[in-house]
Every structure is written in C-alpha cells, then in structure tokens.
N, C-alpha and C. Protein backbone atom coordinates (compact mmCIF):
# COMPACT_ATOMS: atom_id res chain seq x y z
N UNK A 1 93.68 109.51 240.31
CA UNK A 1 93.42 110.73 241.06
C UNK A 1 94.29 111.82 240.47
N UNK A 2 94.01 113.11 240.29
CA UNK A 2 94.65 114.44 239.47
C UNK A 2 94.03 115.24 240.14
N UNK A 3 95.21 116.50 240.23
CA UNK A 3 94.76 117.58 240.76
C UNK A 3 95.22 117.62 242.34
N UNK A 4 95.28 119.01 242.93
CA UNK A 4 95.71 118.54 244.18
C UNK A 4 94.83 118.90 245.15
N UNK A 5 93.72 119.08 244.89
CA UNK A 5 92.74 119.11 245.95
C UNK A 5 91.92 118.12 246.47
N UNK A 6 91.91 116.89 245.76
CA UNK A 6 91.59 116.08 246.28
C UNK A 6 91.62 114.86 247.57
N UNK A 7 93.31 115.33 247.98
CA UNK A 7 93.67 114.80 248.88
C UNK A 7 92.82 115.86 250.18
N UNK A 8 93.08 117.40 249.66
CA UNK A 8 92.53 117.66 250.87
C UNK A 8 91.24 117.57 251.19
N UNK A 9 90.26 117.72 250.49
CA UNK A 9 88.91 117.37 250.37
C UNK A 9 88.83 115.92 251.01
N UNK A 10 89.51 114.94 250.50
CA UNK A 10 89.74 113.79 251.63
C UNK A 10 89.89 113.74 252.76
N UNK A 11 91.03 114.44 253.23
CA UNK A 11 91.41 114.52 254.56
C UNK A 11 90.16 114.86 255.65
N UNK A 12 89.60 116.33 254.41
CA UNK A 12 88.21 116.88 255.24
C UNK A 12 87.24 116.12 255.44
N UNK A 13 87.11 115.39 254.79
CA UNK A 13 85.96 114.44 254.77
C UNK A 13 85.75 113.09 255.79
N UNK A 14 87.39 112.71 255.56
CA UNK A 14 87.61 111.77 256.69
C UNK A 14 87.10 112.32 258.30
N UNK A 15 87.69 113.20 258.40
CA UNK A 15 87.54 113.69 259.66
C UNK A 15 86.09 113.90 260.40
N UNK A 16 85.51 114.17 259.36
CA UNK A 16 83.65 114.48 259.53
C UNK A 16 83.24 112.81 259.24
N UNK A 17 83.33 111.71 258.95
CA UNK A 17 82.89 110.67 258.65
C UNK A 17 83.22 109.41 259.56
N UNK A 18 84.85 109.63 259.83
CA UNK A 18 85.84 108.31 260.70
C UNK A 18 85.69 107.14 259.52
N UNK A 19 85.21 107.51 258.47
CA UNK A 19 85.08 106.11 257.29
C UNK A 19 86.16 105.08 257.70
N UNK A 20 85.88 104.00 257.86
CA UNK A 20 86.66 102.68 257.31
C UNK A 20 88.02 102.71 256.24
N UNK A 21 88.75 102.17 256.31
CA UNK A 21 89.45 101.52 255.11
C UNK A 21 88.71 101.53 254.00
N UNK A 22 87.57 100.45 254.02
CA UNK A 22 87.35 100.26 253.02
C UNK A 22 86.37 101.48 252.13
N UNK A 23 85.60 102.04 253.26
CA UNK A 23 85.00 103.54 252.67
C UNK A 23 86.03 104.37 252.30
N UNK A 24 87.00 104.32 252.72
CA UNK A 24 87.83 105.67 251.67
C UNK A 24 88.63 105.20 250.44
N UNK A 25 88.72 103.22 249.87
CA UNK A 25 88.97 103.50 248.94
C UNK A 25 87.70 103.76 248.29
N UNK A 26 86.92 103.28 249.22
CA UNK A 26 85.28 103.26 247.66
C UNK A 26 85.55 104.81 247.48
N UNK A 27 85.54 105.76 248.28
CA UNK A 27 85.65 107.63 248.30
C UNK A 27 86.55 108.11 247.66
N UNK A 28 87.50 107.56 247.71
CA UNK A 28 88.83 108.18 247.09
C UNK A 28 88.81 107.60 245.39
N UNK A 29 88.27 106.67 245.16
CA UNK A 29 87.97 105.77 243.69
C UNK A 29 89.66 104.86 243.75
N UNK A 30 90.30 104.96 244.31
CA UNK A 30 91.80 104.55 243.66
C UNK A 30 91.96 103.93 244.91
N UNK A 31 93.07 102.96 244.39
CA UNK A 31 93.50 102.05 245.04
C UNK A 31 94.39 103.18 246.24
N UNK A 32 94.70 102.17 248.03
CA UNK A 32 95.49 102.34 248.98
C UNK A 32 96.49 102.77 248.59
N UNK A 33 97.43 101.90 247.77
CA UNK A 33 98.93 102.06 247.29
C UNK A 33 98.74 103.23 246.65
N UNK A 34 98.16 103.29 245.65
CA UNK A 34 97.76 104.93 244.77
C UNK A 34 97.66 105.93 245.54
N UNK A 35 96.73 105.90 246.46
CA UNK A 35 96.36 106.94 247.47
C UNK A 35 97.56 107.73 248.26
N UNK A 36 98.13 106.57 248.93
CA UNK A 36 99.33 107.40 249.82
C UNK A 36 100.46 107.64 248.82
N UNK A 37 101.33 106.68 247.73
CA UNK A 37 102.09 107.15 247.22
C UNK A 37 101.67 108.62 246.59
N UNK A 38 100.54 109.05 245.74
CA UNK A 38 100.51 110.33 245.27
C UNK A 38 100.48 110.99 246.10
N UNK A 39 99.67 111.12 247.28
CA UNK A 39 99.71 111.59 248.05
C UNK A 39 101.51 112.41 248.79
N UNK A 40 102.36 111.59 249.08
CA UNK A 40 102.81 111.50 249.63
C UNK A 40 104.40 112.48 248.59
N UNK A 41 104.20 112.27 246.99
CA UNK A 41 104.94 112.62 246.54
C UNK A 41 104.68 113.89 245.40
N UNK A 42 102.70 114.06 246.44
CA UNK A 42 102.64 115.67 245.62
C UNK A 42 103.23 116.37 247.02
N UNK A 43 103.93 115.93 247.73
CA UNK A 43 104.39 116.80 249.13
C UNK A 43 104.01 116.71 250.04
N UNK A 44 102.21 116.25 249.88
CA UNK A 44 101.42 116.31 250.99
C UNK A 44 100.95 115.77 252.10
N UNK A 45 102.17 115.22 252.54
CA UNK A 45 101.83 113.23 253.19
C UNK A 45 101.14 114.33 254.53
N UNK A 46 100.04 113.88 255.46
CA UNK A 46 100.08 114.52 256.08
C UNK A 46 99.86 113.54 257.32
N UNK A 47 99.60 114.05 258.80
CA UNK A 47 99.03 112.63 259.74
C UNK A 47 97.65 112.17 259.54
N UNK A 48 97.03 112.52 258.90
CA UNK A 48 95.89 112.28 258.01
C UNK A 48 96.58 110.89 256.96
N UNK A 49 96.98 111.10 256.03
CA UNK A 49 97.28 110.31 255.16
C UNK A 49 97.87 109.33 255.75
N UNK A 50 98.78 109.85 256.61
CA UNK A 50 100.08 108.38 257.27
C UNK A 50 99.14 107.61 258.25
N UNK A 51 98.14 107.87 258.71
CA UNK A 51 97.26 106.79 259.65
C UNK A 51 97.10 105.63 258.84
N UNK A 52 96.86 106.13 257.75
CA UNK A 52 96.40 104.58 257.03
C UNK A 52 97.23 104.03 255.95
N UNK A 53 98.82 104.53 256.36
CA UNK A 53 99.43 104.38 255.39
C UNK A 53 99.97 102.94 255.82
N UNK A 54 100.42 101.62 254.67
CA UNK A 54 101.06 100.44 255.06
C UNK A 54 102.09 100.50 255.33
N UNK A 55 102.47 99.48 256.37
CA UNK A 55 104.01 99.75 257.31
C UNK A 55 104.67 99.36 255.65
N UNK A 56 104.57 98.61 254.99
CA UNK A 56 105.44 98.23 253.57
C UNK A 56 106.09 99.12 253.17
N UNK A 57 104.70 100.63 252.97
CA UNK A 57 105.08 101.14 252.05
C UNK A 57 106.04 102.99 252.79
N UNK A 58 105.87 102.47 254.27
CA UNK A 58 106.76 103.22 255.15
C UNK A 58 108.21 103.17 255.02
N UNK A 59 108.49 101.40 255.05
CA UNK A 59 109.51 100.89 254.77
C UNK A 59 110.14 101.28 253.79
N UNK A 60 109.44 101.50 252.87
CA UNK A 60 110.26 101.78 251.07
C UNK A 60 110.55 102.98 251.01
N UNK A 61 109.76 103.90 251.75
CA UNK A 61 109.89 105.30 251.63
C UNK A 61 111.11 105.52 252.63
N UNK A 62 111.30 104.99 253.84
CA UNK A 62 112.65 105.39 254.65
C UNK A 62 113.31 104.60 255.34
N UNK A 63 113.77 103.79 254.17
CA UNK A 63 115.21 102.89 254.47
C UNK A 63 115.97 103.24 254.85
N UNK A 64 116.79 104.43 254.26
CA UNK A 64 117.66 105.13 254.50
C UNK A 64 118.10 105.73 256.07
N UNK A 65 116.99 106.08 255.93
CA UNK A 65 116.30 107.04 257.41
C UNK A 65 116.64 106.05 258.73
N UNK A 66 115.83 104.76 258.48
CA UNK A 66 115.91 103.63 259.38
C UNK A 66 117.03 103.75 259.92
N UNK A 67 118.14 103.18 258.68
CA UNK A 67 119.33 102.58 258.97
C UNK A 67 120.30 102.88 259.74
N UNK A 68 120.28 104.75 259.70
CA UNK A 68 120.45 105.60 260.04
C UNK A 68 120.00 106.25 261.57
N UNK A 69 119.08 105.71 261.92
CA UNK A 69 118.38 106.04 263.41
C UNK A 69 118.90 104.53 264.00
N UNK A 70 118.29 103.89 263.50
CA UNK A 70 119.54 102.37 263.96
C UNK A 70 120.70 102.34 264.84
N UNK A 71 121.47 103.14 263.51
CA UNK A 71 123.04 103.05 263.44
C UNK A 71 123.35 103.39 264.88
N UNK A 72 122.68 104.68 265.75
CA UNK A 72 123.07 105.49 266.48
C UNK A 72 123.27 104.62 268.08
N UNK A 73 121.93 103.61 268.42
CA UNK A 73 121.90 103.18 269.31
C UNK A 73 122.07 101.78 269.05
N UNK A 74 121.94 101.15 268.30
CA UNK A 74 121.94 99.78 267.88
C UNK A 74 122.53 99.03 266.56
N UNK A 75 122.95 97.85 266.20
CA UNK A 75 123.28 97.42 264.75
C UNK A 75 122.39 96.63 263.90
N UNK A 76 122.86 96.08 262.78
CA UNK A 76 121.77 94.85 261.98
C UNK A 76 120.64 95.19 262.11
N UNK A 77 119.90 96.08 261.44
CA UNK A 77 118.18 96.38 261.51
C UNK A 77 117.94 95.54 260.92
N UNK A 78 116.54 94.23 261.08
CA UNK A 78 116.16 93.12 260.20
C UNK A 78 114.48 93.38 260.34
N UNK A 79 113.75 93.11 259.11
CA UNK A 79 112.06 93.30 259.01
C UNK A 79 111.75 91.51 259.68
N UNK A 80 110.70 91.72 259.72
CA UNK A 80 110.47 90.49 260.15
C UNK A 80 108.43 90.59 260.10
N UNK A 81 107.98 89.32 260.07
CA UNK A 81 106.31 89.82 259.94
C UNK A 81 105.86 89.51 258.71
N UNK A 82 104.34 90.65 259.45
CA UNK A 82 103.64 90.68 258.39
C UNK A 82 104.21 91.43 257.27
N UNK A 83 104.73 92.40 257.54
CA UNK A 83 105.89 93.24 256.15
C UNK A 83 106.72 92.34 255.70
N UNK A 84 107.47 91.32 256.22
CA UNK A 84 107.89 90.26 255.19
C UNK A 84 107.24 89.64 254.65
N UNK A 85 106.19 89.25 255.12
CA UNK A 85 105.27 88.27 254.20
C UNK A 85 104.89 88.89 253.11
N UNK A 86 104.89 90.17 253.10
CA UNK A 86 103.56 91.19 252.07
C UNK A 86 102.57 91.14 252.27
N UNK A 87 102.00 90.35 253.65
CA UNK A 87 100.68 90.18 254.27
C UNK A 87 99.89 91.67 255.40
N UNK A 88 100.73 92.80 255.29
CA UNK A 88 100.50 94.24 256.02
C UNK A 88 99.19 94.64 255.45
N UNK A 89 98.80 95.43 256.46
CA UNK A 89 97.83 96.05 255.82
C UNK A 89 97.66 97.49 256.76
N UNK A 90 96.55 98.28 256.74
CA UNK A 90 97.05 99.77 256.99
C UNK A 90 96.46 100.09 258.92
N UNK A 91 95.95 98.81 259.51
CA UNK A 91 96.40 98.68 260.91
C UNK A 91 98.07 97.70 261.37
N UNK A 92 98.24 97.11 260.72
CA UNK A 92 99.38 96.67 261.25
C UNK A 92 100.96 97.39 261.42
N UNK A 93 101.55 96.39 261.92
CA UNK A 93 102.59 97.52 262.65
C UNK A 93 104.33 97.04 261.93
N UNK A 94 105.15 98.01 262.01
CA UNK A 94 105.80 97.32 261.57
C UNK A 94 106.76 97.07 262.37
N UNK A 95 107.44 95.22 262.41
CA UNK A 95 108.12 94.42 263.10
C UNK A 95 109.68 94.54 262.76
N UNK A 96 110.28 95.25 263.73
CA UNK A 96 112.09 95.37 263.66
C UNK A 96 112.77 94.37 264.26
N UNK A 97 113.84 94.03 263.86
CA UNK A 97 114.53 93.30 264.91
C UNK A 97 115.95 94.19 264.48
N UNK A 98 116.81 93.91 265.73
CA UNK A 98 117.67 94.88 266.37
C UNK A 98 118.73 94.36 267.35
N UNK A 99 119.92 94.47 267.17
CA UNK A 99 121.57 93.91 267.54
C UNK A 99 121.70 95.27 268.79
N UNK A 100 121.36 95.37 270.08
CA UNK A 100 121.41 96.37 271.25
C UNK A 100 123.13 96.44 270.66
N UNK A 101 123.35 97.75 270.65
CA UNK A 101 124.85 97.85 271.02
C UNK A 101 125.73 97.40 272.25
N UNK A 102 126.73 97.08 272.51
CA UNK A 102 126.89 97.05 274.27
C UNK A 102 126.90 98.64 274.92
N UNK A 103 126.56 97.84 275.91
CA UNK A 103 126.47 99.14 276.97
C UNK A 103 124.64 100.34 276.68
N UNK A 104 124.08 99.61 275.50
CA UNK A 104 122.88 99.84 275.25
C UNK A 104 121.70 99.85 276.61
N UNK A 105 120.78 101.06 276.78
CA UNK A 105 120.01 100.77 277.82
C UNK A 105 118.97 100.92 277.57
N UNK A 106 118.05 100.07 278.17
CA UNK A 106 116.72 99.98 278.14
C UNK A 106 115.83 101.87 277.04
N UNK A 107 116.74 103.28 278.30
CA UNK A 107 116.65 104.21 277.34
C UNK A 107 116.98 104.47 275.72
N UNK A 108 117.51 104.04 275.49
CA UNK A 108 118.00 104.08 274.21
C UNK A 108 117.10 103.48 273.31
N UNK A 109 117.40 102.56 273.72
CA UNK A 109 116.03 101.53 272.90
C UNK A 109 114.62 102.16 273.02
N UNK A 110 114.68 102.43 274.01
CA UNK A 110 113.01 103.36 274.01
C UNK A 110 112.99 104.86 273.07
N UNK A 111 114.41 105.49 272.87
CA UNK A 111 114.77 106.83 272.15
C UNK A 111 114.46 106.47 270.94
N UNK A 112 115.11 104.99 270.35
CA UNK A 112 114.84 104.88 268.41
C UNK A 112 113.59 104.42 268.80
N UNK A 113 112.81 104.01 269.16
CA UNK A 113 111.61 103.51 269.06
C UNK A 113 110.60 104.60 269.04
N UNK A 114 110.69 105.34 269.48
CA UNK A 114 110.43 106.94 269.70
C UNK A 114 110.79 107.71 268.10
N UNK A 115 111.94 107.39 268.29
CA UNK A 115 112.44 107.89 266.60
C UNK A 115 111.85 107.64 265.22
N UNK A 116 111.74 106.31 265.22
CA UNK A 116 111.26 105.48 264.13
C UNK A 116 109.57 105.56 264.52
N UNK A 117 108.94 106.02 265.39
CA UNK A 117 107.80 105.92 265.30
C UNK A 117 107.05 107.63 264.59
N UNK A 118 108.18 108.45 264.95
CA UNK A 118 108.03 109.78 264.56
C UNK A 118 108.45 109.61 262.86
N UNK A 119 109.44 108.97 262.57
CA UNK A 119 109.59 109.11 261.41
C UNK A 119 108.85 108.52 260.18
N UNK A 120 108.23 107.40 260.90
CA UNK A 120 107.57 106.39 260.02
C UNK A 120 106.23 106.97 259.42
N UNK A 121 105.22 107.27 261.08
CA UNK A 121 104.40 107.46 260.99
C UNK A 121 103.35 106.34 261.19
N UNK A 122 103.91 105.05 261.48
CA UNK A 122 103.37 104.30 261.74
C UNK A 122 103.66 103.09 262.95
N UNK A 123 102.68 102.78 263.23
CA UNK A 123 103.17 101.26 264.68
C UNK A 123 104.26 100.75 264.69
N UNK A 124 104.99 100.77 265.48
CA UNK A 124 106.76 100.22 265.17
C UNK A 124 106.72 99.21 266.03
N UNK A 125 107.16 97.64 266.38
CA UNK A 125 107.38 96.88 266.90
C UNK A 125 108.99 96.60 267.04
N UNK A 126 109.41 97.57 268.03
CA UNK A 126 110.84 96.97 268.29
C UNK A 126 111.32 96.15 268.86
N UNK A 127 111.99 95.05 268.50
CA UNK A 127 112.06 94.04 269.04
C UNK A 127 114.28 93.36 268.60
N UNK A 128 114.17 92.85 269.99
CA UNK A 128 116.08 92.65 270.30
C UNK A 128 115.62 90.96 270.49
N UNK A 129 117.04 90.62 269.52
CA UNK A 129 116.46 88.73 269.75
C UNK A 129 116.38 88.20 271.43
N UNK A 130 117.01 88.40 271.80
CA UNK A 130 116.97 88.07 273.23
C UNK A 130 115.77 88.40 274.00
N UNK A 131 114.70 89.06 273.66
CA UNK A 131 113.55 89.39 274.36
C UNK A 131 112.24 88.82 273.32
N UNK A 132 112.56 87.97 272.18
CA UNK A 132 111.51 87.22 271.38
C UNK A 132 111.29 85.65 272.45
N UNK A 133 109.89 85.44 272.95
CA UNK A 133 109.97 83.93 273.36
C UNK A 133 110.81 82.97 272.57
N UNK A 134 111.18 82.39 273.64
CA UNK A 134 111.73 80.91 272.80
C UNK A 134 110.86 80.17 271.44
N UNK A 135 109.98 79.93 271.89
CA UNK A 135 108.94 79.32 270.45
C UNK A 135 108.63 79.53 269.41
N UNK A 136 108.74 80.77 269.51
CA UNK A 136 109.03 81.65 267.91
C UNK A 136 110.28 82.11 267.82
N UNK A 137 111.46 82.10 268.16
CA UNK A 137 112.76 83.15 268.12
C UNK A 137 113.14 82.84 267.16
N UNK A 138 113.56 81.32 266.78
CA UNK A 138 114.32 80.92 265.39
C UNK A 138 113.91 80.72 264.58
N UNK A 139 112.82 81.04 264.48
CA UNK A 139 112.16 81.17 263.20
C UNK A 139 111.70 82.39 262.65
N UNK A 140 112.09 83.44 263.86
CA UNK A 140 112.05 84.88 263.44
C UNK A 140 113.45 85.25 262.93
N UNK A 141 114.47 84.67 263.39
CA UNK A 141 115.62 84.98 263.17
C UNK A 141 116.58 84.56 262.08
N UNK A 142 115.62 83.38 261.24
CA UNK A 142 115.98 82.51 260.67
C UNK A 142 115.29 83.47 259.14
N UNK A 143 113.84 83.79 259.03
CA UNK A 143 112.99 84.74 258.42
C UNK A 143 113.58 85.83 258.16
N UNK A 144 114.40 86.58 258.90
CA UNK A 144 114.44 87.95 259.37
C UNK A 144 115.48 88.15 258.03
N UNK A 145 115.12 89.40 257.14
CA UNK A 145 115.91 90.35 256.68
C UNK A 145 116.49 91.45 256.87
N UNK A 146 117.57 92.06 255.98
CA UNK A 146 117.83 93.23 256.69
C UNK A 146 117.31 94.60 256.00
N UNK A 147 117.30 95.55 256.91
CA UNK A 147 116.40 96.74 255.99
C UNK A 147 117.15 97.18 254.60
C-alpha cells in the first residue's frame, strides 16, 4: 500500500459497506499486520483503523504506556491468552493480569481499565489473580508474562 489516501478512501468505504475482516483485506490488497502498522505510523491510526486492530499488535505499540498506567493503581502487569499464544485476532480482547496495590478499590481498578481501554483502542480484559476461578488460575498464572 503507498500513498496516503488510501487509508482514507478505506475508512470511507468501510463505513458505507460494514465489510468483514475478511472483505477489507481482499479491499485493502495487503495483509492486517500491513494495514494497521502503515497505517498507524503514516500518523493516521484512527477509531476506524483501531476497531480492527490486533490486541498483539496494541501490545507492541504501548508497552510503555501500559506499564505506566499500571504503575499508578496496581503492580506486575502480566499478558496472558490468546495474545500469548499468538492465537489473537482483530475481535479478541486483550487479557491482563494485575498485582491490586493495597488499599486498591474496586474504583481504581475500574479507572486503568478505563485507561488502557482509551489507550489501546481495543477490548481489555482486566483481570487480578484472586478473581480468576480456581480451575484455570494456575495455569494462568503459571503462563502469564510480564508486559
């Protein structure tokens, strides 16, 4: 893809169509990953583009950012999921796990979740080990990396 009108001509098009996933790569000719990274680093990421952007490739773009919105209410940010697997795709969401600070409240946790959902641009699953069922916990926790 070249040139920078093509993203917007996309955007326009999406909007008049609701195409699929898979209709906008056939539309766009280029691969997902292609799509949003150029996209995203001719300037133009827009909420258009970030709907269908992969929680993966959210992740790579604001680590920093994360760690950082984290830091404020909570410790140890860990991925966990389909973004660990590399199994994401551009409905799925992406899966946090999260060390509550003490004295942490239910608000707070709802503030970065709020945060990280503004910043991402995409489905955020926040999640504190103590509120994962038993049947899966240690094996989320056991899985779990850190951002």
């Amino acid at each position: 893809m070249n040139g920078g009108a093509k993203p917007l001509v996309f955007r326009a098009r999406l909007r008049r169509t609701n195409l699929p996933v898979k209709g906008l790569r056939l539309f766009t000719g280029a691969s997902r990953y292609e799509y949003e990274t150029q996209v995203f680093f001719k300037g133009a990421l827009s909420v258009e583009a970030a709907r269908f952007m992969r929680p993966s490739i959210a992740l790579d773009l604001h680590r920093e950012e994360i760690r950082a919105a984290v830091q404020r209410r909570a410790e140890n940010p860990r991925v966990f999921g389909s973004v660990l697997r590399g199994e994401d795709g551009e409905d799925s969401d992406l899966d946090l796990l999260v060390d509550a600070l003490p004295g942490a409240t239910l608000l707070d946790l709802g503030g970065l979740y709020e945060d990280l959902v503004q910043l991402l641009d995409v489905e955020v699953g926040l999640h504190t080990p103590e509120e994962l069922p038993l049947r899966f916990r240690d094996r989320v926790l056991s899985e779990a990396i850190p951002v």
